[in-house]
PDB file of N, CA and C in Angstrom:
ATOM      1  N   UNK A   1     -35.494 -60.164 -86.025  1.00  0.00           N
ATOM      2  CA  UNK A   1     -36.260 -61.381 -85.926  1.00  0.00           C
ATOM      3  C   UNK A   1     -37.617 -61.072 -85.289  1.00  0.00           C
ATOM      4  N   UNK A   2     -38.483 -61.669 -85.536  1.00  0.00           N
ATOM      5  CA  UNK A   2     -39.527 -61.417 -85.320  1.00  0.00           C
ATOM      6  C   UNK A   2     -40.782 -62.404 -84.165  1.00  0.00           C
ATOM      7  N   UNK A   3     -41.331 -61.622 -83.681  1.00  0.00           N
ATOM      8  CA  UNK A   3     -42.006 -63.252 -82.858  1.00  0.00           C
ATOM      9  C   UNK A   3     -42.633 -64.039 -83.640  1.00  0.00           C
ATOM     10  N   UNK A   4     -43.200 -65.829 -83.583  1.00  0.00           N
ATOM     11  CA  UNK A   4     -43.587 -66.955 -84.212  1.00  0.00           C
ATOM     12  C   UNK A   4     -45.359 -66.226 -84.197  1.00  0.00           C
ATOM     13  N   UNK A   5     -45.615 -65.935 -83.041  1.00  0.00           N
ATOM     14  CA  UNK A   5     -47.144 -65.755 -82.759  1.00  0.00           C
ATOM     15  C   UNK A   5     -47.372 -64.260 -82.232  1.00  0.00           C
ATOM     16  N   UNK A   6     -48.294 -63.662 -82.617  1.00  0.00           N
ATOM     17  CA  UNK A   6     -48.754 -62.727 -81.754  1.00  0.00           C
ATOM     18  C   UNK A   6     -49.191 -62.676 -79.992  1.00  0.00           C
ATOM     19  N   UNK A   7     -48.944 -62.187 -79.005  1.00  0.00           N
ATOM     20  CA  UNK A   7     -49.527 -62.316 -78.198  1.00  0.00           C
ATOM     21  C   UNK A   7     -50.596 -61.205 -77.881  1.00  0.00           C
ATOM     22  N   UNK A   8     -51.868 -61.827 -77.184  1.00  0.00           N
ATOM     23  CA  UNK A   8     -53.062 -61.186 -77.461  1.00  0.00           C
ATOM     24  C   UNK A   8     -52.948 -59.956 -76.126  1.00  0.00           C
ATOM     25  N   UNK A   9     -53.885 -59.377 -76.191  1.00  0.00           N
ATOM     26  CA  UNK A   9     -54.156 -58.214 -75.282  1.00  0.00           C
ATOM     27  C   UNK A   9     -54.422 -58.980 -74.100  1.00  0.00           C
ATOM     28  N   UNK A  10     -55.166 -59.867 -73.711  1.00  0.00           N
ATOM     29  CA  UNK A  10     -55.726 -60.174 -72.422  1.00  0.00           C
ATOM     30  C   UNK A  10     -54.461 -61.523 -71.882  1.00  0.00           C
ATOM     31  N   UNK A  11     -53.185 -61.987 -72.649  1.00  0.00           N
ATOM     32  CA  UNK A  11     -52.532 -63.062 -72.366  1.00  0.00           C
ATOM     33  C   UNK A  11     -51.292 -61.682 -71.542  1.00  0.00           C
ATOM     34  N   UNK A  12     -51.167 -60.614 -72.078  1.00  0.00           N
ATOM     35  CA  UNK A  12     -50.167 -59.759 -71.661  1.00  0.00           C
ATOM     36  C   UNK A  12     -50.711 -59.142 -70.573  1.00  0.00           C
ATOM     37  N   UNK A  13     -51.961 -59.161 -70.470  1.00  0.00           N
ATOM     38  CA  UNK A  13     -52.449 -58.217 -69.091  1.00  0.00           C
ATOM     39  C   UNK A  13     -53.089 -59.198 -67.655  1.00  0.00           C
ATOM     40  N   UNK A  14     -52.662 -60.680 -68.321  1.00  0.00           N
ATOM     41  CA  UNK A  14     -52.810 -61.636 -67.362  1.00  0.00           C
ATOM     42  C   UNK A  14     -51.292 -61.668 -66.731  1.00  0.00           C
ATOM     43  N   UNK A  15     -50.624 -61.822 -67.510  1.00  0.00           N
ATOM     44  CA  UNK A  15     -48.880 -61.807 -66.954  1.00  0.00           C
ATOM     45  C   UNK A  15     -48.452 -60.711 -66.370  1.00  0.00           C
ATOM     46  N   UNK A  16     -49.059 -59.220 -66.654  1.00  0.00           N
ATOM     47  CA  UNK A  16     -48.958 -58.390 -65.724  1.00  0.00           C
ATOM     48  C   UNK A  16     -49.601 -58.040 -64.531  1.00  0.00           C
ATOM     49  N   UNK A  17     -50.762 -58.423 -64.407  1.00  0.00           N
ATOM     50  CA  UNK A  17     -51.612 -58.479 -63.533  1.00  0.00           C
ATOM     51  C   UNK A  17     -51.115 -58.214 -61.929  1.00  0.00           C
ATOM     52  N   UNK A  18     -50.195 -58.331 -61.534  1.00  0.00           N
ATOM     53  CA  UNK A  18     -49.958 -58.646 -60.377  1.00  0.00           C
ATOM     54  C   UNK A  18     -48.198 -57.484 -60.284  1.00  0.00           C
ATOM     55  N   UNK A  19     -48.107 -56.678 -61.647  1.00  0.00           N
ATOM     56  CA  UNK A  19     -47.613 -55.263 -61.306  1.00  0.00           C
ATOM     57  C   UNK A  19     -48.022 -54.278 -60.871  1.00  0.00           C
ATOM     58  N   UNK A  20     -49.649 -54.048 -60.392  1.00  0.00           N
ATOM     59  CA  UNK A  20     -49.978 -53.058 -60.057  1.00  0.00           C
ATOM     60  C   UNK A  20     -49.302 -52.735 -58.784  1.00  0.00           C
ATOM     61  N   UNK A  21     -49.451 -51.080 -58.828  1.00  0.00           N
ATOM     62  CA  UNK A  21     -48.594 -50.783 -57.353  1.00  0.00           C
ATOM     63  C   UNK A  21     -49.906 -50.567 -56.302  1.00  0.00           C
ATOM     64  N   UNK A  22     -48.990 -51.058 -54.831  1.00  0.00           N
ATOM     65  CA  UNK A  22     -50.279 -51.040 -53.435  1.00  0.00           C
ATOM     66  C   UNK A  22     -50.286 -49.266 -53.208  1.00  0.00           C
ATOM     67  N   UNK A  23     -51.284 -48.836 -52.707  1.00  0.00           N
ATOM     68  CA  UNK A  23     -51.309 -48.087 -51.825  1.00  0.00           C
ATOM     69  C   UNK A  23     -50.643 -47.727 -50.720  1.00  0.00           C
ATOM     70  N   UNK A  24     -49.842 -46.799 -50.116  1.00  0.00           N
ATOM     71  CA  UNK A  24     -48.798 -47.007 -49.008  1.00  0.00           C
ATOM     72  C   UNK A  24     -50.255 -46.871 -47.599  1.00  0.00           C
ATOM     73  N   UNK A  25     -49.905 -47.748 -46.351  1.00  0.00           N
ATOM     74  CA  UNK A  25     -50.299 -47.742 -45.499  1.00  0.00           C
ATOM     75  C   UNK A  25     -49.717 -46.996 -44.082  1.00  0.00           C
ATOM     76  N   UNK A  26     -51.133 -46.104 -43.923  1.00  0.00           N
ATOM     77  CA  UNK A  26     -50.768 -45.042 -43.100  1.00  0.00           C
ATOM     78  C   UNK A  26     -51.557 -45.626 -41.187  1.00  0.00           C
ATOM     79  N   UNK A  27     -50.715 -45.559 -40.753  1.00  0.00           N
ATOM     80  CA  UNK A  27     -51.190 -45.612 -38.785  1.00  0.00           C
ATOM     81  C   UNK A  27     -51.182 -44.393 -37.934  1.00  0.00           C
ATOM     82  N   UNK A  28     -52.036 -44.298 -37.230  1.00  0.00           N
ATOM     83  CA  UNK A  28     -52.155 -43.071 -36.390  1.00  0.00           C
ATOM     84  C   UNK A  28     -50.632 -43.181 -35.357  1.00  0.00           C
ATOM     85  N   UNK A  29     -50.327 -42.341 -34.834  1.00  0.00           N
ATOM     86  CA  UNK A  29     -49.147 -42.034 -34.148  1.00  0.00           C
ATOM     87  C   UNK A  29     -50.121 -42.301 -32.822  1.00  0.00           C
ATOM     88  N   UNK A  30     -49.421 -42.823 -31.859  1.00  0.00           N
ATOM     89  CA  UNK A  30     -50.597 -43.300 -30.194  1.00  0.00           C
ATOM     90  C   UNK A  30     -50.162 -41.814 -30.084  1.00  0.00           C
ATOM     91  N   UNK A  31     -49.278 -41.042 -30.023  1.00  0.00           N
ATOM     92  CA  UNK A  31     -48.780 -39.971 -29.246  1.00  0.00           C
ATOM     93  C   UNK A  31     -49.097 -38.514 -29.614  1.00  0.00           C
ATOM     94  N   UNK A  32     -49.463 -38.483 -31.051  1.00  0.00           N
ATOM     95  CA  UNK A  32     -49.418 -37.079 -31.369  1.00  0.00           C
ATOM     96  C   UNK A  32     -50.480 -37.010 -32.326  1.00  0.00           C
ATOM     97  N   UNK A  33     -51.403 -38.291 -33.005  1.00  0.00           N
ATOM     98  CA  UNK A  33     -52.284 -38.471 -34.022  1.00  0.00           C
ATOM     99  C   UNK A  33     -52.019 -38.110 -35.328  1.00  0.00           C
ATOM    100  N   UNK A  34     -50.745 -37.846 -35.479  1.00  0.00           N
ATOM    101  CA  UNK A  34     -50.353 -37.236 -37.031  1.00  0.00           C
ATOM    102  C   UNK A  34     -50.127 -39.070 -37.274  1.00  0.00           C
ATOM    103  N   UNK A  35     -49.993 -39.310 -38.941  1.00  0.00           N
ATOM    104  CA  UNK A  35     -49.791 -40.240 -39.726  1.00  0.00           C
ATOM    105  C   UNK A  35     -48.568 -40.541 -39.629  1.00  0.00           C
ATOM    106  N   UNK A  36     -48.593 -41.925 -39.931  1.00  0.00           N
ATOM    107  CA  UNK A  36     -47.098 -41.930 -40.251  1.00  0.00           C
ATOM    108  C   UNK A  36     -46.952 -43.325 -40.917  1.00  0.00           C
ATOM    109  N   UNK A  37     -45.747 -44.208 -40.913  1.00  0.00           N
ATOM    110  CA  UNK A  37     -45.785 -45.488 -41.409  1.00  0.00           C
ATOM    111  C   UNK A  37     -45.613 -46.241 -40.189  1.00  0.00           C
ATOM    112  N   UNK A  38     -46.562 -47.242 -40.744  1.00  0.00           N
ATOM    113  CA  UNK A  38     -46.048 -48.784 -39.275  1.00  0.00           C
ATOM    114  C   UNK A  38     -44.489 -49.104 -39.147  1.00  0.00           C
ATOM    115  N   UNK A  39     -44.404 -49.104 -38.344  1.00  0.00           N
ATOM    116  CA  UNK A  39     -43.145 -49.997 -37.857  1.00  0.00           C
ATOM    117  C   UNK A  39     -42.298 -48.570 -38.033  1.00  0.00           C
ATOM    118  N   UNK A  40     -42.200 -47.624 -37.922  1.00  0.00           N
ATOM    119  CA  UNK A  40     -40.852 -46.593 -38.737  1.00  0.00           C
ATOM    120  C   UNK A  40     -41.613 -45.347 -37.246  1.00  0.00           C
ATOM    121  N   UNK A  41     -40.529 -44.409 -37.119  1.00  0.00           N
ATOM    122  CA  UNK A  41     -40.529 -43.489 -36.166  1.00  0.00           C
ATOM    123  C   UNK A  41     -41.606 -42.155 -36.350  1.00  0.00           C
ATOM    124  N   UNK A  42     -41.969 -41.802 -36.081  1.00  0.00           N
ATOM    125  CA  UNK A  42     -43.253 -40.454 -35.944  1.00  0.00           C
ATOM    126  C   UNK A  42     -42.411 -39.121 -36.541  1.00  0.00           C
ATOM    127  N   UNK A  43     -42.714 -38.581 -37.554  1.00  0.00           N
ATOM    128  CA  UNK A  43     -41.672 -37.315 -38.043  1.00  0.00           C
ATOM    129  C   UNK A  43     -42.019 -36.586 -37.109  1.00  0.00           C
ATOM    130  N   UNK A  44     -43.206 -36.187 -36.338  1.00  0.00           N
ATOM    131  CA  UNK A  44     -43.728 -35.109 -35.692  1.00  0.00           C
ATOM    132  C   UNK A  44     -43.230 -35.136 -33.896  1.00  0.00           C
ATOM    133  N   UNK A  45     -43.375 -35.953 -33.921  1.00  0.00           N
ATOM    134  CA  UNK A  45     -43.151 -36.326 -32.326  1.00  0.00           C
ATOM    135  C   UNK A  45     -41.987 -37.064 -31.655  1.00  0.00           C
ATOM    136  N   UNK A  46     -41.471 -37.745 -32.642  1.00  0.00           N
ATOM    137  CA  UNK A  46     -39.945 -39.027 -32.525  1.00  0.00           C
ATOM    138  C   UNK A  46     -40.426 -39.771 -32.351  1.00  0.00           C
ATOM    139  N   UNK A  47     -42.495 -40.755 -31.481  1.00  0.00           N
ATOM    140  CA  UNK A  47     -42.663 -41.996 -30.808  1.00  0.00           C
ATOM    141  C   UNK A  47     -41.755 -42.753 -31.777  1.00  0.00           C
ATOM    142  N   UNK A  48     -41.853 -44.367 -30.897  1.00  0.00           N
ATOM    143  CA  UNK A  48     -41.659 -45.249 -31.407  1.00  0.00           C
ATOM    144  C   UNK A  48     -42.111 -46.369 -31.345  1.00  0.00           C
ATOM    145  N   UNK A  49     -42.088 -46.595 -29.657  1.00  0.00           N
ATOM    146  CA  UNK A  49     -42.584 -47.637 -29.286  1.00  0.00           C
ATOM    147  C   UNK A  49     -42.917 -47.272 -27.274  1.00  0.00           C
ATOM    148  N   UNK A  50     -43.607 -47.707 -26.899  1.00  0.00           N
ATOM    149  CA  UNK A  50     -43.636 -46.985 -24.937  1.00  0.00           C
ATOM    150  C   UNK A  50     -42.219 -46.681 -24.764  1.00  0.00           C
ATOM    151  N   UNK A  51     -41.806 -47.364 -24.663  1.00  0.00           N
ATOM    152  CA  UNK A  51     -39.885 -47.547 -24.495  1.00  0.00           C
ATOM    153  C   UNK A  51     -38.852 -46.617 -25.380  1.00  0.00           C
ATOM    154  N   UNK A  52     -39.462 -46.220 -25.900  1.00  0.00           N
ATOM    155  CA  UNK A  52     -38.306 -46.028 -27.035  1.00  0.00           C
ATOM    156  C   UNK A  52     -38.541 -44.491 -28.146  1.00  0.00           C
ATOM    157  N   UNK A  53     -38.098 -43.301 -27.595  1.00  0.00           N
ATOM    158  CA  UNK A  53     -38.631 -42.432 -28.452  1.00  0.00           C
ATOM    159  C   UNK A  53     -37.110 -42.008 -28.946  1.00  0.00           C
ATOM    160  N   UNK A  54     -37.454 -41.057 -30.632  1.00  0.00           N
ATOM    161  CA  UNK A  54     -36.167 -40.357 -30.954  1.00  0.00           C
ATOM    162  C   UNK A  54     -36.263 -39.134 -30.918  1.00  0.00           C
ATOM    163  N   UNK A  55     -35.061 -38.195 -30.873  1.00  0.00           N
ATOM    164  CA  UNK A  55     -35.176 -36.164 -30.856  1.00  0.00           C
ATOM    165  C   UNK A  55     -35.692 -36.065 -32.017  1.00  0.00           C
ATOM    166  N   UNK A  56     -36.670 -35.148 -32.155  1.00  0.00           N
ATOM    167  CA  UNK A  56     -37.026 -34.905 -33.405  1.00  0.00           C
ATOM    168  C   UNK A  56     -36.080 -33.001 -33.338  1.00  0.00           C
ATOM    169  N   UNK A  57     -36.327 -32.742 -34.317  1.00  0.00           N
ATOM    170  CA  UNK A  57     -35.278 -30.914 -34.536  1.00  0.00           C
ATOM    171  C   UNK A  57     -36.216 -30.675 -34.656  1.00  0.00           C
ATOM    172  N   UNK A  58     -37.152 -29.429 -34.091  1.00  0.00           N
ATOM    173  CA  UNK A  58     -38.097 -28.115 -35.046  1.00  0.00           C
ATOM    174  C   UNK A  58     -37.824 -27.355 -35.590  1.00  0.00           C
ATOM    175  N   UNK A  59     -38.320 -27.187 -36.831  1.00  0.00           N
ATOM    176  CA  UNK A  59     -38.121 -26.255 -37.434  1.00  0.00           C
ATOM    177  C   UNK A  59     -38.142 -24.695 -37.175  1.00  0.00           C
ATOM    178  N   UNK A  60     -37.646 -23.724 -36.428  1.00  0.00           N
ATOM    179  CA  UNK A  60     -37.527 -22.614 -36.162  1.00  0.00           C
ATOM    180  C   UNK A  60     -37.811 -21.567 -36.968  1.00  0.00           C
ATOM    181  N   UNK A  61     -38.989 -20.929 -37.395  1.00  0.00           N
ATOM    182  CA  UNK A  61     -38.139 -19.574 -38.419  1.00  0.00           C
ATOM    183  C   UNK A  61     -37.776 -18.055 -38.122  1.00  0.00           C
TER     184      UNK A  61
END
């Protein structure tokens, strides 16, 4: 079966419009200045919050 109407180029890229993907957002670490994500723990250092740090493991070789 087939569709009744064509739909045009600019009616399909209006309805998608709002799939584009964001950019991920990066925050300085207060503790060690490496990147990381808001709200989520420091890979480099464990911060978290004044209160609140986790063990991070080093890598040894």
């Amino acid at each position: 079966m087939l569709p009744v109407q064509r739909i045009s180029k600019s009616r399909k890229r209006k309805r998608r419009s709002h799939q584009a993907l964001t950019p991920r957002q990066y925050v300085r670490c207060p503790q060690c200045g490496n990147a990381k994500l808001p709200h989520c723990a420091c890979g480099n250092c464990g911060f978290v919050n004044p209160n609140l740090a986790i063990d991070v493991k080093s890598e040894e070789a």
